[in-house]
PDB file of N, CA and C in Angstrom:
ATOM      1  N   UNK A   1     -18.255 -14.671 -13.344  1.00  0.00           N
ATOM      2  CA  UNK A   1     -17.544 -13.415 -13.166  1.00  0.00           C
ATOM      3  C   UNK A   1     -17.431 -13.140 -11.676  1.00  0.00           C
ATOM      4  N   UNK A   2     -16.480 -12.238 -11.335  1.00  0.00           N
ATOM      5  CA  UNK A   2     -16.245 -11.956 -10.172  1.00  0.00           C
ATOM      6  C   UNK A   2     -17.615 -11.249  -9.192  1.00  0.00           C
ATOM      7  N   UNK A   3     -17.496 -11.398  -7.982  1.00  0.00           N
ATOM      8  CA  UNK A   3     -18.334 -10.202  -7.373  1.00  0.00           C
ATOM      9  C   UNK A   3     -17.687  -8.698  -7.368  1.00  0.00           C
ATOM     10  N   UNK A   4     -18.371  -8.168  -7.335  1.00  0.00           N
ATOM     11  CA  UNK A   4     -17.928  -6.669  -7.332  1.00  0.00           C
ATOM     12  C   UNK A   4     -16.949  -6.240  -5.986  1.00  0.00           C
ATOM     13  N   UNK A   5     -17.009  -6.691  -4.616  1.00  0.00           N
ATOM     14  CA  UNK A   5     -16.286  -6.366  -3.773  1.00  0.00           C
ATOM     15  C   UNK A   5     -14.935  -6.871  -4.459  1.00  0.00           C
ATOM     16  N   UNK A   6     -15.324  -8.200  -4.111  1.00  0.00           N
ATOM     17  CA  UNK A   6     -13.914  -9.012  -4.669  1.00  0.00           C
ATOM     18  C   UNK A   6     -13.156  -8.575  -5.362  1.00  0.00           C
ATOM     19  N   UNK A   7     -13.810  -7.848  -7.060  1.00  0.00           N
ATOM     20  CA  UNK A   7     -12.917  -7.510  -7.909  1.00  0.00           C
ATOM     21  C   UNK A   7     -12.274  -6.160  -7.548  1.00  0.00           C
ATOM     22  N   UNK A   8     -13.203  -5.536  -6.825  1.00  0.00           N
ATOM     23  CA  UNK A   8     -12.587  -3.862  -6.452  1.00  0.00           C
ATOM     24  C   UNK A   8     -11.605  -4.364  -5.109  1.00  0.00           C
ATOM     25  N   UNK A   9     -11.663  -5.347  -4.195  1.00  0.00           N
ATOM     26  CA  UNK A   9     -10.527  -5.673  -3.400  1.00  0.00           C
ATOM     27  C   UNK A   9      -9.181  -6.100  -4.209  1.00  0.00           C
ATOM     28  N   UNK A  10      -8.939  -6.899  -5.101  1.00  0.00           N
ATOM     29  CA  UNK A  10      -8.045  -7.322  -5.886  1.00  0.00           C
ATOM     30  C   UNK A  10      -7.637  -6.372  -7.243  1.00  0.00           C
ATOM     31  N   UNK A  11      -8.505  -5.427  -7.648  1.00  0.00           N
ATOM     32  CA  UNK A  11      -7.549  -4.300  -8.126  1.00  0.00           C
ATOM     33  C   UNK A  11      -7.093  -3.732  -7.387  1.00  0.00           C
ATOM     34  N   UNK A  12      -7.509  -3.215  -5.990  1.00  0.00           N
ATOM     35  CA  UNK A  12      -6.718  -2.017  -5.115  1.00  0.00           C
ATOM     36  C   UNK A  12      -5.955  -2.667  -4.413  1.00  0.00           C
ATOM     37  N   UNK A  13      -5.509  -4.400  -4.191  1.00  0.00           N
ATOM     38  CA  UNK A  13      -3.908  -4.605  -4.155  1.00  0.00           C
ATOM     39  C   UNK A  13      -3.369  -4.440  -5.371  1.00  0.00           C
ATOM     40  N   UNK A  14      -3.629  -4.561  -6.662  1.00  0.00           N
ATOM     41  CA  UNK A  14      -2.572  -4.287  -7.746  1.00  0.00           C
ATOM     42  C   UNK A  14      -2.303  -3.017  -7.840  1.00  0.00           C
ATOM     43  N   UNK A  15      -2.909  -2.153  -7.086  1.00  0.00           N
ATOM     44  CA  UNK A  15      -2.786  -0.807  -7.728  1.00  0.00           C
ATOM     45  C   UNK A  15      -2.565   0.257  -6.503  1.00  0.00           C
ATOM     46  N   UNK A  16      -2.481  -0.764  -5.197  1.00  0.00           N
ATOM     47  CA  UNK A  16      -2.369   0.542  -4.219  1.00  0.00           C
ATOM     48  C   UNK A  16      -0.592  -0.268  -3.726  1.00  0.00           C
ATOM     49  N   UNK A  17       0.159   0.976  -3.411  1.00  0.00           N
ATOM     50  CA  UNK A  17       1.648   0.359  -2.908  1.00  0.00           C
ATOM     51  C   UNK A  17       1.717   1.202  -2.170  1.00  0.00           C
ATOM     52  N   UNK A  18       2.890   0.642  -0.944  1.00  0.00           N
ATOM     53  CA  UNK A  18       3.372   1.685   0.543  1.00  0.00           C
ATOM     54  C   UNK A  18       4.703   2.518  -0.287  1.00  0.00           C
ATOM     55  N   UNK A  19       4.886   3.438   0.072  1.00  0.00           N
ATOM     56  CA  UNK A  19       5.756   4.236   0.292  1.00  0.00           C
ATOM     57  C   UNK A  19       5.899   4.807   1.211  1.00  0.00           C
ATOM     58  N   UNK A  20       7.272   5.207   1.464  1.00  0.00           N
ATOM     59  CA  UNK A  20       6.996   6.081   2.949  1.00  0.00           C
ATOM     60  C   UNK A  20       5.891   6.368   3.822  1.00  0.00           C
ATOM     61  N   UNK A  21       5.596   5.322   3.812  1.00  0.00           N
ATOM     62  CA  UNK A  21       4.348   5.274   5.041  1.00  0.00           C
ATOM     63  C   UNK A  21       3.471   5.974   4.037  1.00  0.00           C
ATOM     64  N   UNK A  22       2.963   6.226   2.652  1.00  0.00           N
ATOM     65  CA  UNK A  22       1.705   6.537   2.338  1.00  0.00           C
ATOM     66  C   UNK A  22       1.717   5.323   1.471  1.00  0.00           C
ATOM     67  N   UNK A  23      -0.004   5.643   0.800  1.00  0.00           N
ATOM     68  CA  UNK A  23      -0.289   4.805  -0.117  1.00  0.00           C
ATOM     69  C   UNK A  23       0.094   5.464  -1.425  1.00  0.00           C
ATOM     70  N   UNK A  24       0.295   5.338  -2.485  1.00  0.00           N
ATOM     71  CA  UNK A  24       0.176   5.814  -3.474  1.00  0.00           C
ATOM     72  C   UNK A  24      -0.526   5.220  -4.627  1.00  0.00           C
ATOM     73  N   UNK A  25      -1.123   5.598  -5.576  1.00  0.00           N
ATOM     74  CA  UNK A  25      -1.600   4.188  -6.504  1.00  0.00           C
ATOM     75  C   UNK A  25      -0.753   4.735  -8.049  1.00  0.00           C
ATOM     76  N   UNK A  26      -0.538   3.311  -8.904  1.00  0.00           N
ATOM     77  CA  UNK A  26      -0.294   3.751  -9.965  1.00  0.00           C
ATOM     78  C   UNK A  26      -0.942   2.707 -10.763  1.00  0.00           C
ATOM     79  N   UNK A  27      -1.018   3.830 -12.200  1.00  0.00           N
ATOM     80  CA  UNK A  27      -2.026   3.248 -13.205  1.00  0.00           C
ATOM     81  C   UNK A  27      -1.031   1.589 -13.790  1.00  0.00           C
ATOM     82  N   UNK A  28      -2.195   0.752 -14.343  1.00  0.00           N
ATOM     83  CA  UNK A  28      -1.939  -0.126 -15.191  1.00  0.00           C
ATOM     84  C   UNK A  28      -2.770  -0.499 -16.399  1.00  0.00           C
ATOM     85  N   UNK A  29      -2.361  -0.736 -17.329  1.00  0.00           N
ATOM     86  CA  UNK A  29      -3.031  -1.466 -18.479  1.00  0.00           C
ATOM     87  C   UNK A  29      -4.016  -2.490 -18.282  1.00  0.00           C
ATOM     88  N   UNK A  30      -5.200  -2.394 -18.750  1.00  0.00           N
ATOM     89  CA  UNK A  30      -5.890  -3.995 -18.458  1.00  0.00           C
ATOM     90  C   UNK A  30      -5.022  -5.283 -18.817  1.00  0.00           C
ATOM     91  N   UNK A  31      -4.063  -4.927 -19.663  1.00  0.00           N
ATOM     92  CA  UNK A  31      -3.017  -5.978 -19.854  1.00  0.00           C
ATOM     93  C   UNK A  31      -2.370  -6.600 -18.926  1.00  0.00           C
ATOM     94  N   UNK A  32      -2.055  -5.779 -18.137  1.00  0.00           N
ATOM     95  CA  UNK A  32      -1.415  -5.583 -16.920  1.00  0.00           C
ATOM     96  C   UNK A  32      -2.041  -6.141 -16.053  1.00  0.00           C
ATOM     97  N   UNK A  33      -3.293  -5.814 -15.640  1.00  0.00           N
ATOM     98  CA  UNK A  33      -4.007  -6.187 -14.408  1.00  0.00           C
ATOM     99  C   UNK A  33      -4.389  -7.577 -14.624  1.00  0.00           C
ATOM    100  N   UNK A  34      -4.597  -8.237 -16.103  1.00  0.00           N
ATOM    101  CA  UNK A  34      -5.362  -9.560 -16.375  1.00  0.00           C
ATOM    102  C   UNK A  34      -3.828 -10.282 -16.182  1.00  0.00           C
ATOM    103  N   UNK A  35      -2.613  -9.886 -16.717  1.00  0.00           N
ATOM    104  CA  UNK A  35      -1.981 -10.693 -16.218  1.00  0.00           C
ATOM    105  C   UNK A  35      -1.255 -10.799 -14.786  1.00  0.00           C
ATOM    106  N   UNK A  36      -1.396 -10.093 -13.576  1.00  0.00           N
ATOM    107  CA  UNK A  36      -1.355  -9.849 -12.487  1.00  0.00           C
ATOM    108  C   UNK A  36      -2.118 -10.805 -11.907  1.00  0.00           C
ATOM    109  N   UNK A  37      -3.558 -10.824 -12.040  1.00  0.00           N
ATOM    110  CA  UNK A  37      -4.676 -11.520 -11.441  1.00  0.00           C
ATOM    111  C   UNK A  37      -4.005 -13.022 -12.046  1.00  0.00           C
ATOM    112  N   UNK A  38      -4.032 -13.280 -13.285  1.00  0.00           N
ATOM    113  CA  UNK A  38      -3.693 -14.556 -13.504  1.00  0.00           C
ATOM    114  C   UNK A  38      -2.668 -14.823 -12.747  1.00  0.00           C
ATOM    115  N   UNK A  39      -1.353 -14.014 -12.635  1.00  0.00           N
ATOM    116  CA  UNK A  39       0.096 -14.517 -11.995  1.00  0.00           C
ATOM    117  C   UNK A  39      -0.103 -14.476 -10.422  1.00  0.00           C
ATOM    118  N   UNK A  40      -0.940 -13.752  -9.794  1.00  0.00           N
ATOM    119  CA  UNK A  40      -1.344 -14.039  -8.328  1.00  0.00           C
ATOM    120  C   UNK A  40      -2.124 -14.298  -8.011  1.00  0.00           C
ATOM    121  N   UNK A  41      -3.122 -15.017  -8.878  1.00  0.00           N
ATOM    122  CA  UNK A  41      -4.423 -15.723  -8.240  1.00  0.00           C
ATOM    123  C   UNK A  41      -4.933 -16.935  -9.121  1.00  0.00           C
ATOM    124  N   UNK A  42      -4.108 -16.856 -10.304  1.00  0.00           N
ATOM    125  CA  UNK A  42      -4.822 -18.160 -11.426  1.00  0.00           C
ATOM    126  C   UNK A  42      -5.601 -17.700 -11.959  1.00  0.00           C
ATOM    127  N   UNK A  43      -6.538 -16.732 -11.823  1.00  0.00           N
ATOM    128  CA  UNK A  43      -7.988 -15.872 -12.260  1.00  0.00           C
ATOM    129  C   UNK A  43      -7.428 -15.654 -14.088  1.00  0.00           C
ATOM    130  N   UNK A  44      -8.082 -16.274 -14.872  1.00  0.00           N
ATOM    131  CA  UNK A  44      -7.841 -16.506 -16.032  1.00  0.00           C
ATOM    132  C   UNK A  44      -8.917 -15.572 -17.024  1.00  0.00           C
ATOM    133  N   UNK A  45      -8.660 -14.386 -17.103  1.00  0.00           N
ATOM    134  CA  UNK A  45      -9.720 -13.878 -18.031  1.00  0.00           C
ATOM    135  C   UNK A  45      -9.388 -14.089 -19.403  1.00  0.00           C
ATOM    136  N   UNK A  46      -8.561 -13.428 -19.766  1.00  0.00           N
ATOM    137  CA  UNK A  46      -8.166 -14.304 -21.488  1.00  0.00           C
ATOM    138  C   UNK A  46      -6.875 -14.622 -21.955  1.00  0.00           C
ATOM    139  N   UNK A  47      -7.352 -15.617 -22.117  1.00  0.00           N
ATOM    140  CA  UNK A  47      -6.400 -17.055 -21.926  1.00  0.00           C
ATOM    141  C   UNK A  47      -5.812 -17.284 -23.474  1.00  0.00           C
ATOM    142  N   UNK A  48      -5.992 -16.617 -24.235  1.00  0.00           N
ATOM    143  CA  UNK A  48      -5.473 -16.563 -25.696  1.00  0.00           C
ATOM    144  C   UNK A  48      -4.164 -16.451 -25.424  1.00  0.00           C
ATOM    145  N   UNK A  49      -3.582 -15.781 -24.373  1.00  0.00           N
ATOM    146  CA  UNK A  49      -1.588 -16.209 -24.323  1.00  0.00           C
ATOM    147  C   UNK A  49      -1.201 -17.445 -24.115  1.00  0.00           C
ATOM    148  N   UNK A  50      -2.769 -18.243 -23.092  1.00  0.00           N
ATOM    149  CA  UNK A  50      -2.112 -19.241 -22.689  1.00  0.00           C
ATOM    150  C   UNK A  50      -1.632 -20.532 -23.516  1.00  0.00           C
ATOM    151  N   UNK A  51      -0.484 -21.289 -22.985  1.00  0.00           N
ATOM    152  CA  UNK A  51      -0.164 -22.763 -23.952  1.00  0.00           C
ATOM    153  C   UNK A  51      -1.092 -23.467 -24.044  1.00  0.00           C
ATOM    154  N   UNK A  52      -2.000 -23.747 -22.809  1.00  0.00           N
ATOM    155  CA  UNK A  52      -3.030 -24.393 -23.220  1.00  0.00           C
ATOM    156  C   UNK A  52      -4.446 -24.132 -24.197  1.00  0.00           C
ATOM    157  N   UNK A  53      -4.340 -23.113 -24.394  1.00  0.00           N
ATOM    158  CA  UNK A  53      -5.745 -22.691 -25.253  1.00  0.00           C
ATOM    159  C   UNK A  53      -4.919 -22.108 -26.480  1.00  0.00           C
ATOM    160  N   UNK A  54      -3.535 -22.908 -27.092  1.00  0.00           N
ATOM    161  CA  UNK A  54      -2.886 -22.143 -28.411  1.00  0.00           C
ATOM    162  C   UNK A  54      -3.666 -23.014 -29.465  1.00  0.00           C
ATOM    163  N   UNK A  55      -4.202 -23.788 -29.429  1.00  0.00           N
ATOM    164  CA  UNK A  55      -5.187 -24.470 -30.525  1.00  0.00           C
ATOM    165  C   UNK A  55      -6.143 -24.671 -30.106  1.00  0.00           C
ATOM    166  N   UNK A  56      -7.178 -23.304 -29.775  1.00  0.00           N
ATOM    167  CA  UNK A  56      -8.407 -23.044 -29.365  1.00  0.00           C
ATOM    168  C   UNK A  56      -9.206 -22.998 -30.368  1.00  0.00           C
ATOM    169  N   UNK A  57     -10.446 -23.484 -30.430  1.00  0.00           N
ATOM    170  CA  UNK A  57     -11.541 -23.017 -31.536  1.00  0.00           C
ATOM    171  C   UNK A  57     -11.791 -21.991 -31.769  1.00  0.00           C
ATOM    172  N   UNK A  58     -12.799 -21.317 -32.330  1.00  0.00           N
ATOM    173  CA  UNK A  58     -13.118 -20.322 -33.130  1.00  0.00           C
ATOM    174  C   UNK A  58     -14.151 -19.791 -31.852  1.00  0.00           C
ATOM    175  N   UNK A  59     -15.156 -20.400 -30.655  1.00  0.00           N
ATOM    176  CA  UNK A  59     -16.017 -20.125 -29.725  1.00  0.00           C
ATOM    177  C   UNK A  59     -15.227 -20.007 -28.543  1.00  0.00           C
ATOM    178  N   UNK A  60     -13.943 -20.663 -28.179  1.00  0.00           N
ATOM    179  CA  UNK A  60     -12.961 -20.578 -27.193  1.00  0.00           C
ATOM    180  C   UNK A  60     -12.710 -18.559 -27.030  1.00  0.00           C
ATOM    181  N   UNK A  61     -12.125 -18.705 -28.389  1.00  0.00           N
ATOM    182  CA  UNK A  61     -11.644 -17.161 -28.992  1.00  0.00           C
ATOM    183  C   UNK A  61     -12.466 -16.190 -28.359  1.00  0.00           C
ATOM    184  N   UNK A  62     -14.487 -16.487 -28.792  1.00  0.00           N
ATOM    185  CA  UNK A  62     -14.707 -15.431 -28.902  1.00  0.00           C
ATOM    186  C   UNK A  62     -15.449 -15.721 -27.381  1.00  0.00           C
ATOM    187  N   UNK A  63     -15.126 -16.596 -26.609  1.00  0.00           N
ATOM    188  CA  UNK A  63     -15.777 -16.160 -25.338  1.00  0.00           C
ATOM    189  C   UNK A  63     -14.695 -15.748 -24.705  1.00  0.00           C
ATOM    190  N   UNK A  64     -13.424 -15.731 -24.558  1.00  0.00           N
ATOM    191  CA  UNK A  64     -12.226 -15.154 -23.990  1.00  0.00           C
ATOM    192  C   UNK A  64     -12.284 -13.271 -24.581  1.00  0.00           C
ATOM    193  N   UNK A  65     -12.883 -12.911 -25.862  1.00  0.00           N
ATOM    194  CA  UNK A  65     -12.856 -11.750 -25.950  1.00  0.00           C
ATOM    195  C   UNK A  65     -14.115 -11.308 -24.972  1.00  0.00           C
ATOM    196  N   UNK A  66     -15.662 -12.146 -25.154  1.00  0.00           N
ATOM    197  CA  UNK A  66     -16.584 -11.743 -24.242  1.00  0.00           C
ATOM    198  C   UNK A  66     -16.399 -11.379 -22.985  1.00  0.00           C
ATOM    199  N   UNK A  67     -15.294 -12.178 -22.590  1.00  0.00           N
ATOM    200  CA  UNK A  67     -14.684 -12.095 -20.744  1.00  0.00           C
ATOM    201  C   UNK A  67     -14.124 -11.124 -21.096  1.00  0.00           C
ATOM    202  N   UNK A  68     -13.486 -10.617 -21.685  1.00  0.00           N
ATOM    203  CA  UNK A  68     -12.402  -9.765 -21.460  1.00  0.00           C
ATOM    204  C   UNK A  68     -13.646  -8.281 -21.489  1.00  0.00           C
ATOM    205  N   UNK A  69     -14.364  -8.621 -22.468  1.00  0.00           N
ATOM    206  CA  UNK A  69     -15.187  -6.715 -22.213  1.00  0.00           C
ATOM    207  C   UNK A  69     -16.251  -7.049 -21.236  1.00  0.00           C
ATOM    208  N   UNK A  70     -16.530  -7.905 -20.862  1.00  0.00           N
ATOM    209  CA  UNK A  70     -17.236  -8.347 -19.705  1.00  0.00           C
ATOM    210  C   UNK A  70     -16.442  -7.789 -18.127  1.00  0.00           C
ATOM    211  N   UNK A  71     -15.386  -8.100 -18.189  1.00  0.00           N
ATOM    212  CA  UNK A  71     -14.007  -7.277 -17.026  1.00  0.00           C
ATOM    213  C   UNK A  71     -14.237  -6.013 -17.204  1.00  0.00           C
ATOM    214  N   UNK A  72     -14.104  -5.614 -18.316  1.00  0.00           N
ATOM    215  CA  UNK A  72     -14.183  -4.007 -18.570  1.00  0.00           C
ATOM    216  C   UNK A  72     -15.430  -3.231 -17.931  1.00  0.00           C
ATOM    217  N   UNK A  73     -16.152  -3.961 -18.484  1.00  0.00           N
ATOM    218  CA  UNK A  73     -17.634  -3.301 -18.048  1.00  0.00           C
ATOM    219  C   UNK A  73     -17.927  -3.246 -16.382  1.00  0.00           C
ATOM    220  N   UNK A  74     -17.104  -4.548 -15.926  1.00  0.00           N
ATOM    221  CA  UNK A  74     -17.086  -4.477 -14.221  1.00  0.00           C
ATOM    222  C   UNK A  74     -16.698  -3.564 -13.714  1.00  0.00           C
ATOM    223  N   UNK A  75     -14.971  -3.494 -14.343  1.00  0.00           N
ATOM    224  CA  UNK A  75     -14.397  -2.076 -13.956  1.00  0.00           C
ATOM    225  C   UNK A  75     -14.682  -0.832 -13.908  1.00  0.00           C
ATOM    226  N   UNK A  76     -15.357  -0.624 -14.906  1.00  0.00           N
ATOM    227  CA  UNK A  76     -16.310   0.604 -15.447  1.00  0.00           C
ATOM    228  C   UNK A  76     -16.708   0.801 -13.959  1.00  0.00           C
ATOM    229  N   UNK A  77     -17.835  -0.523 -14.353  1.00  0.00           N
ATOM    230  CA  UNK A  77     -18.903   0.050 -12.682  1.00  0.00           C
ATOM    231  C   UNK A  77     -17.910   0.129 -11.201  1.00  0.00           C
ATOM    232  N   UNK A  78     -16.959  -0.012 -11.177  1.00  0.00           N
ATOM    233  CA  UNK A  78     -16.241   0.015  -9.691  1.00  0.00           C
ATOM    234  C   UNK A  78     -15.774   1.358 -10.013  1.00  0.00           C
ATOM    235  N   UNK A  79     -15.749   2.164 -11.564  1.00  0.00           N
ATOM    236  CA  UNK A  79     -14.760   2.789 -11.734  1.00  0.00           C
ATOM    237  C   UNK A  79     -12.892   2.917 -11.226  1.00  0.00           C
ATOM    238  N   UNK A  80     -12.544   1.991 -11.712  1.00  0.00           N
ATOM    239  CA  UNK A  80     -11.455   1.489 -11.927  1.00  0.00           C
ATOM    240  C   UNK A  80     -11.014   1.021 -13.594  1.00  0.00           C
ATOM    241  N   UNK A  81     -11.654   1.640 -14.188  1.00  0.00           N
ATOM    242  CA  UNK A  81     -11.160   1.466 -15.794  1.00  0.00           C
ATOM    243  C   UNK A  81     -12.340   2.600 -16.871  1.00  0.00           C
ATOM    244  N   UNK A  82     -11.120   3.515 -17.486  1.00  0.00           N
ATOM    245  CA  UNK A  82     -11.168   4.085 -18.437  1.00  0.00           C
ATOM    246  C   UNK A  82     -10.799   3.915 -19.736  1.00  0.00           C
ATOM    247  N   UNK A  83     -11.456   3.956 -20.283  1.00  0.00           N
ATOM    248  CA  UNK A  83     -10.938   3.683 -21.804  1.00  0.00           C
ATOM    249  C   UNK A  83     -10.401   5.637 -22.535  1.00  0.00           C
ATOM    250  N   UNK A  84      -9.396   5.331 -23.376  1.00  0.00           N
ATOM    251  CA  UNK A  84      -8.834   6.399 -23.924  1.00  0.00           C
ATOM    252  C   UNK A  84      -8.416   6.104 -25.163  1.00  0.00           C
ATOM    253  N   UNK A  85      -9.289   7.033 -26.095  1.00  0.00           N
ATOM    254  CA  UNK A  85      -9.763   6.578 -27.646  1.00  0.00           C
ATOM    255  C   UNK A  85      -8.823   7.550 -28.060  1.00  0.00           C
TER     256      UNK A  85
END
């Protein structure tokens, strides 16, 4: 898993943009951000879209879901991810 700087540096490029000379941030989906990180860095958290893991096992599956609430829980702690039930 990531280090914590790292991951809080690489959400706040996905999420901070210039405008008129300010910053502004806008929200994204963890959907969003996992496929961001994958499309600008390769950083592969779950890989269940990918072609290569479309005839994944049954332990492939469930460690790609482990990563994925494993991310969450990072985010949590950077606070950079809320969940809304």
């Amino acid at each position: 898993m990531l280090g914590t700087r790292l991951l809080e540096a690489l959400v706040q490029i996905q999420v901070l943009h210039l405008e008129d000379d300010k910053f502004i941030t806008q929200s994204l989906s963890i959907e969003e951000l996992m496929r961001n990180l994958k499309d600008c860095y390769g950083l592969i958290i779950n890989g269940l879209e990918e072609k290569r893991f479309q005839n994944a096992d049954l332990h492939t599956h469930l460690a790609f879901k482990e990563n994925v609430e494993a991310f969450k829980i990072k985010l949590r702690q950077i606070g950079f991810y809320n969940d809304f039930k």
